[in-house]
N, C-alpha and C. Protein backbone atom coordinates (compact mmCIF):
# COMPACT_ATOMS: atom_id res chain seq x y z
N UNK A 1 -85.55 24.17 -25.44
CA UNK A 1 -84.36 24.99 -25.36
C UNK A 1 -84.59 26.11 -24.35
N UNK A 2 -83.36 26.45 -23.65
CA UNK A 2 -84.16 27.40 -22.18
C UNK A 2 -83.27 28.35 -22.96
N UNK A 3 -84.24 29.86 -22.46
CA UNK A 3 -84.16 31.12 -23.03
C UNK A 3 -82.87 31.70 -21.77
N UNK A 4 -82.00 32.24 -22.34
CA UNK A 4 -81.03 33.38 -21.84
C UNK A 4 -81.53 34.50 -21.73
N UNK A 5 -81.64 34.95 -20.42
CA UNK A 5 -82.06 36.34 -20.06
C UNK A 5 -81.07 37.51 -20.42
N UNK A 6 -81.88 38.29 -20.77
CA UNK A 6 -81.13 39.66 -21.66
C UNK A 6 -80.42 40.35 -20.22
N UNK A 7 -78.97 40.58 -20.50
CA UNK A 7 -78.13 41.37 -19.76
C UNK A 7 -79.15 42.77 -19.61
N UNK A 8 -78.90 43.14 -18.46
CA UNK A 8 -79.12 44.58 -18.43
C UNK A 8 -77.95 45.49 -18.15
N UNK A 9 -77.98 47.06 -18.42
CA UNK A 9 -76.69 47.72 -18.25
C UNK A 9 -77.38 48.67 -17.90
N UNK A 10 -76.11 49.97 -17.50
CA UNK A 10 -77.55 51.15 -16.91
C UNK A 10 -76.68 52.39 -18.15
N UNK A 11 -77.43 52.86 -18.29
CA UNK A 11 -76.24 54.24 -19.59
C UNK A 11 -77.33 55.47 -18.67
N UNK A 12 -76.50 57.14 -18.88
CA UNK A 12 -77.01 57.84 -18.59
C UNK A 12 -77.43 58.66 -19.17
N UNK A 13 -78.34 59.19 -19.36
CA UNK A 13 -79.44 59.91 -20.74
C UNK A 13 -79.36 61.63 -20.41
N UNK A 14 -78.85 62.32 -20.83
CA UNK A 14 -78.67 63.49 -20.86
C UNK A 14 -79.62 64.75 -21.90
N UNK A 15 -80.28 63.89 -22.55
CA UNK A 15 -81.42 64.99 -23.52
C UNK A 15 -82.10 63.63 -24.75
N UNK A 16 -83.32 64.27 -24.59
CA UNK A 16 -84.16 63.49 -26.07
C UNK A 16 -84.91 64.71 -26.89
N UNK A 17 -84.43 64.64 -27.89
CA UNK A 17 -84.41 65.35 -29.07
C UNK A 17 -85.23 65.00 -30.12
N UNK A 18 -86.18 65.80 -31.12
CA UNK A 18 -86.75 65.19 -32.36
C UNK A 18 -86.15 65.14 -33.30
N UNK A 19 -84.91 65.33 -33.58
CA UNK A 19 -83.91 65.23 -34.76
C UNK A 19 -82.45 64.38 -34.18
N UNK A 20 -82.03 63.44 -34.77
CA UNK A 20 -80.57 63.07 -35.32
C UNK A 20 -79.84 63.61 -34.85
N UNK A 21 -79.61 64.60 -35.73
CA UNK A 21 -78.46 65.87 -35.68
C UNK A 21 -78.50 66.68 -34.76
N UNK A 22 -79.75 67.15 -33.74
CA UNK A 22 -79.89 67.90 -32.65
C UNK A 22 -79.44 66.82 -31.74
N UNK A 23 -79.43 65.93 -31.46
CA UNK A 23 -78.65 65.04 -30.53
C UNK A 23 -77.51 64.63 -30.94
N UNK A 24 -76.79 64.39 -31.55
CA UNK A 24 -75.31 64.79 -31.91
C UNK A 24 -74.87 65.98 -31.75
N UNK A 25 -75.11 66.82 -32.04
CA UNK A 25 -75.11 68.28 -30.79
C UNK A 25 -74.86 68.27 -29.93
N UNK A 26 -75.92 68.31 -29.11
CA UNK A 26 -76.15 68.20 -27.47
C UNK A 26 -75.29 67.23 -27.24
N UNK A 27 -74.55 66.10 -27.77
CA UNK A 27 -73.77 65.19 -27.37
C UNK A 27 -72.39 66.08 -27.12
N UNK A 28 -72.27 66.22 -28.19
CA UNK A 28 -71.02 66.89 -28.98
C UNK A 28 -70.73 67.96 -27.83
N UNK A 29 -71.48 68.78 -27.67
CA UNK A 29 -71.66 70.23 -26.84
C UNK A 29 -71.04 69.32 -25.13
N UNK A 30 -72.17 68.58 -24.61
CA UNK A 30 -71.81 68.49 -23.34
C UNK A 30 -70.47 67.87 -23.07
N UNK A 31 -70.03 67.08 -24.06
CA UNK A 31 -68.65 66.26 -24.01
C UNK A 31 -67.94 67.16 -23.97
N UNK A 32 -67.81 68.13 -25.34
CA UNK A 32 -66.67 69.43 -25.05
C UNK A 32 -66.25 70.16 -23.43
N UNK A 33 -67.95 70.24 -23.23
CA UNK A 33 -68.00 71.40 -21.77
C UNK A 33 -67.70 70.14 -20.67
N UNK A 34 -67.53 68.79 -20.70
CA UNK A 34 -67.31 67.99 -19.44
C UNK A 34 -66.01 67.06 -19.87
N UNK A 35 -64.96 67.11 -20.42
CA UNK A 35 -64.07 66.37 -21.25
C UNK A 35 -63.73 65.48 -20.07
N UNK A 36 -63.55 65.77 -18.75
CA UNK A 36 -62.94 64.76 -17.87
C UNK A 36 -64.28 64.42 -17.46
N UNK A 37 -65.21 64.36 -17.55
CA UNK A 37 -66.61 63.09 -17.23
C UNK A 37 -66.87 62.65 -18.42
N UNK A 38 -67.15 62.81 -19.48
CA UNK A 38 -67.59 62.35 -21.15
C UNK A 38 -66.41 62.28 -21.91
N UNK A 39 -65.55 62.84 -21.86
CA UNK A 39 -64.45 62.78 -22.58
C UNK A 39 -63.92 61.37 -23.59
N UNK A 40 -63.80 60.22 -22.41
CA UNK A 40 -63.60 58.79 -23.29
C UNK A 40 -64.91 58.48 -23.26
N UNK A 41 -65.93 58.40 -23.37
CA UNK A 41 -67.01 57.83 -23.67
C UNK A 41 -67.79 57.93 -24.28
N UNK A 42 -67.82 56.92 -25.08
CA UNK A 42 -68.70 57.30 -26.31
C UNK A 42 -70.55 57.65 -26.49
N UNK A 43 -71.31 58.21 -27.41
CA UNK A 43 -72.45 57.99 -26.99
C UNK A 43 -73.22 56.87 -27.50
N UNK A 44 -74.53 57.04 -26.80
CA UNK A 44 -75.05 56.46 -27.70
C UNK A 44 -76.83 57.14 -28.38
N UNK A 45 -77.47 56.58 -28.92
CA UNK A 45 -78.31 57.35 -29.81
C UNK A 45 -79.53 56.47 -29.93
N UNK A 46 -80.87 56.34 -28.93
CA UNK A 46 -81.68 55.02 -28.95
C UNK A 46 -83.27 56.11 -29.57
N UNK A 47 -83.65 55.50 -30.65
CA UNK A 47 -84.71 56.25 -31.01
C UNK A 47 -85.88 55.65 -30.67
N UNK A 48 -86.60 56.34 -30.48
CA UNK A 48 -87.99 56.17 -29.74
C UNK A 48 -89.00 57.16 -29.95
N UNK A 49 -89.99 56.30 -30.31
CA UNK A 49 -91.51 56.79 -30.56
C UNK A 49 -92.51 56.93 -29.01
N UNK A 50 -92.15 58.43 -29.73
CA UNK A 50 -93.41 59.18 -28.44
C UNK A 50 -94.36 58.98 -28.42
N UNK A 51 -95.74 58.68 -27.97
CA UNK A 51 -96.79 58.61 -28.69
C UNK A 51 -97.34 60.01 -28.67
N UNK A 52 -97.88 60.61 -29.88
CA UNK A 52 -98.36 61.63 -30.11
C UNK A 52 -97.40 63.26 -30.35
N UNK A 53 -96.20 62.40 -30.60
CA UNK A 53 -95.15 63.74 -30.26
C UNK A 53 -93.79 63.09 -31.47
N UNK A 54 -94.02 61.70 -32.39
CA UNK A 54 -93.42 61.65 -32.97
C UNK A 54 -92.02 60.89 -32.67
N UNK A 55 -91.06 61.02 -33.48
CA UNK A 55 -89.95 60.27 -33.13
C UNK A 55 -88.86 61.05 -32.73
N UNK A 56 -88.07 60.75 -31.51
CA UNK A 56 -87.11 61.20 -30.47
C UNK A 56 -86.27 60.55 -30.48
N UNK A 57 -84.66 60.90 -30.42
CA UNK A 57 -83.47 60.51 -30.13
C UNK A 57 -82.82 60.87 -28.74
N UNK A 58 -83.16 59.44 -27.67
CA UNK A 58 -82.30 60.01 -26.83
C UNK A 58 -81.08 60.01 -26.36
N UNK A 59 -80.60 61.00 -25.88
CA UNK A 59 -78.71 60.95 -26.02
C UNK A 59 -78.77 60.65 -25.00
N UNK A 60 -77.79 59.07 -25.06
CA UNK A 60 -77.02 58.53 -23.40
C UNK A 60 -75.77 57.95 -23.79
N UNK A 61 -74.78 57.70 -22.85
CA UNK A 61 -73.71 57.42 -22.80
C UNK A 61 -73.68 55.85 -23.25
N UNK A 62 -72.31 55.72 -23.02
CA UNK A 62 -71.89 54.20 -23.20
C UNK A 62 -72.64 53.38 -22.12
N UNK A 63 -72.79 52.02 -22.47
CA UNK A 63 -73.42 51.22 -21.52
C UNK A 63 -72.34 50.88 -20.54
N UNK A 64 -73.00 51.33 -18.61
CA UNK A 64 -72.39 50.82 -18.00
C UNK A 64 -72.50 49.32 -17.10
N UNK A 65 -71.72 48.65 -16.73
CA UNK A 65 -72.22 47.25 -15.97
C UNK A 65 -72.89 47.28 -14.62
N UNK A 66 -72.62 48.32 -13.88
CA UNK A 66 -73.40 48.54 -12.95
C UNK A 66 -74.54 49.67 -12.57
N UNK A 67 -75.19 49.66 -11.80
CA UNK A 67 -75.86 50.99 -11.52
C UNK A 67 -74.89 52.12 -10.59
N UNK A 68 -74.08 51.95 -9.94
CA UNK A 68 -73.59 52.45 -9.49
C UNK A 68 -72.79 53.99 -9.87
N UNK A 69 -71.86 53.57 -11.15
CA UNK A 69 -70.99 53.99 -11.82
C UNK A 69 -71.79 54.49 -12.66
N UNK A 70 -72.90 54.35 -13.06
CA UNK A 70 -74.04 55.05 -13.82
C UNK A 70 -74.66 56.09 -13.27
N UNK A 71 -74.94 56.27 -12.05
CA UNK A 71 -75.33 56.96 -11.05
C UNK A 71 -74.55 58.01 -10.37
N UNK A 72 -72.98 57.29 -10.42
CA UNK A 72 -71.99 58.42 -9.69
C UNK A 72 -71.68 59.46 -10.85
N UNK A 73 -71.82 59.34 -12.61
CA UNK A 73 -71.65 60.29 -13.42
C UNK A 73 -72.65 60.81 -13.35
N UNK A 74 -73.84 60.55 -13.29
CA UNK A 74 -75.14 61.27 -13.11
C UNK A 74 -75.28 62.75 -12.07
N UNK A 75 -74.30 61.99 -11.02
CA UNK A 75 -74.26 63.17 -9.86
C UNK A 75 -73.61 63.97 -10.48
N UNK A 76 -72.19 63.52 -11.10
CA UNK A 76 -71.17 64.52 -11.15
C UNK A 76 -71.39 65.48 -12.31
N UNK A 77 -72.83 65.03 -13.27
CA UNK A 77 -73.16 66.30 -14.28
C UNK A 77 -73.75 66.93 -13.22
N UNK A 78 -74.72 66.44 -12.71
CA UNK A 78 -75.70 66.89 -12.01
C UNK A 78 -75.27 68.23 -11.49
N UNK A 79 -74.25 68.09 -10.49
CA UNK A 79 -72.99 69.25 -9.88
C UNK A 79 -72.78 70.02 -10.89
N UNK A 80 -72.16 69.76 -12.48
CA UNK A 80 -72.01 71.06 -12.86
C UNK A 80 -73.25 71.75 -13.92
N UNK A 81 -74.63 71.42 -13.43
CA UNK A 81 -75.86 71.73 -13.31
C UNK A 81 -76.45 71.10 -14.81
N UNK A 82 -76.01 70.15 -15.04
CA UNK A 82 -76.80 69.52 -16.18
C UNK A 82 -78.04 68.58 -16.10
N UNK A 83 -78.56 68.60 -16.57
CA UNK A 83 -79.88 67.75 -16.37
C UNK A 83 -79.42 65.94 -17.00
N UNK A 84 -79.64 65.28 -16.12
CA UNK A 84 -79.73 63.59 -16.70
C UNK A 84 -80.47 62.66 -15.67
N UNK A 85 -80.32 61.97 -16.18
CA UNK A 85 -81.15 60.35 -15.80
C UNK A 85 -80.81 59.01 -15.67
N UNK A 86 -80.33 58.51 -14.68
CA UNK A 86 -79.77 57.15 -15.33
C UNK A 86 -81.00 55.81 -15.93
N UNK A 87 -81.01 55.07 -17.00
CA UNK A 87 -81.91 54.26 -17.57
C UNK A 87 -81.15 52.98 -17.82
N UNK A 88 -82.03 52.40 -17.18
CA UNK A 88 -81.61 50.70 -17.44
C UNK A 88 -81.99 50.00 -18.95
N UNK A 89 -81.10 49.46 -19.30
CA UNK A 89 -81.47 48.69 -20.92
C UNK A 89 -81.30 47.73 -20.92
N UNK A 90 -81.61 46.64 -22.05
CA UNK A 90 -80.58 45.34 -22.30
C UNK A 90 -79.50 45.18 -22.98
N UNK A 91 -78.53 44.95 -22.22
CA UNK A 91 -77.53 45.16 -22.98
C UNK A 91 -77.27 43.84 -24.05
């Protein structure tokens, strides 16, 4: 049986947090302060083990299909001086 390769998508990561609830925050917070860049988009919430630093939630957006469009919101926080990253996943 031949294996299907995992889609990739790119989402953009705006803060990783050691709590849940501190990243629903910071979600919450930057969406308010950017309603026409985050506004329709939902987040999302991928937890991950640091090594030596415990477990982290990092806040990124909805998955997008290209890199592009992942990249052009990236700028446009970027401009109103927010810190992010764009990260490739499987979607």
């Amino acid at each position: 049986m031949a294996q299907v390769a995992a889609r990739s998508v790119w989402r953009v990561q705006i803060a990783s947090l050691p709590s849940q609830d501190a990243a629903q925050g910071v979600w919450t917070k930057a969406q308010s302060g950017n309603i026409h860049l985050l506004g329709a988009l939902s987040p999302n919430f991928e937890k991950a083990e640091i090594n030596g630093r415990g477990t982290y939630f990092r806040v990124q957006t909805q998955a997008f299909n290209d890199r592009k469009a992942a990249n052009d919101l990236c700028n446009s926080l970027k401009a109103r001086n927010m810190s992010c990253l764009v990260v490739r996943t499987a979607g």
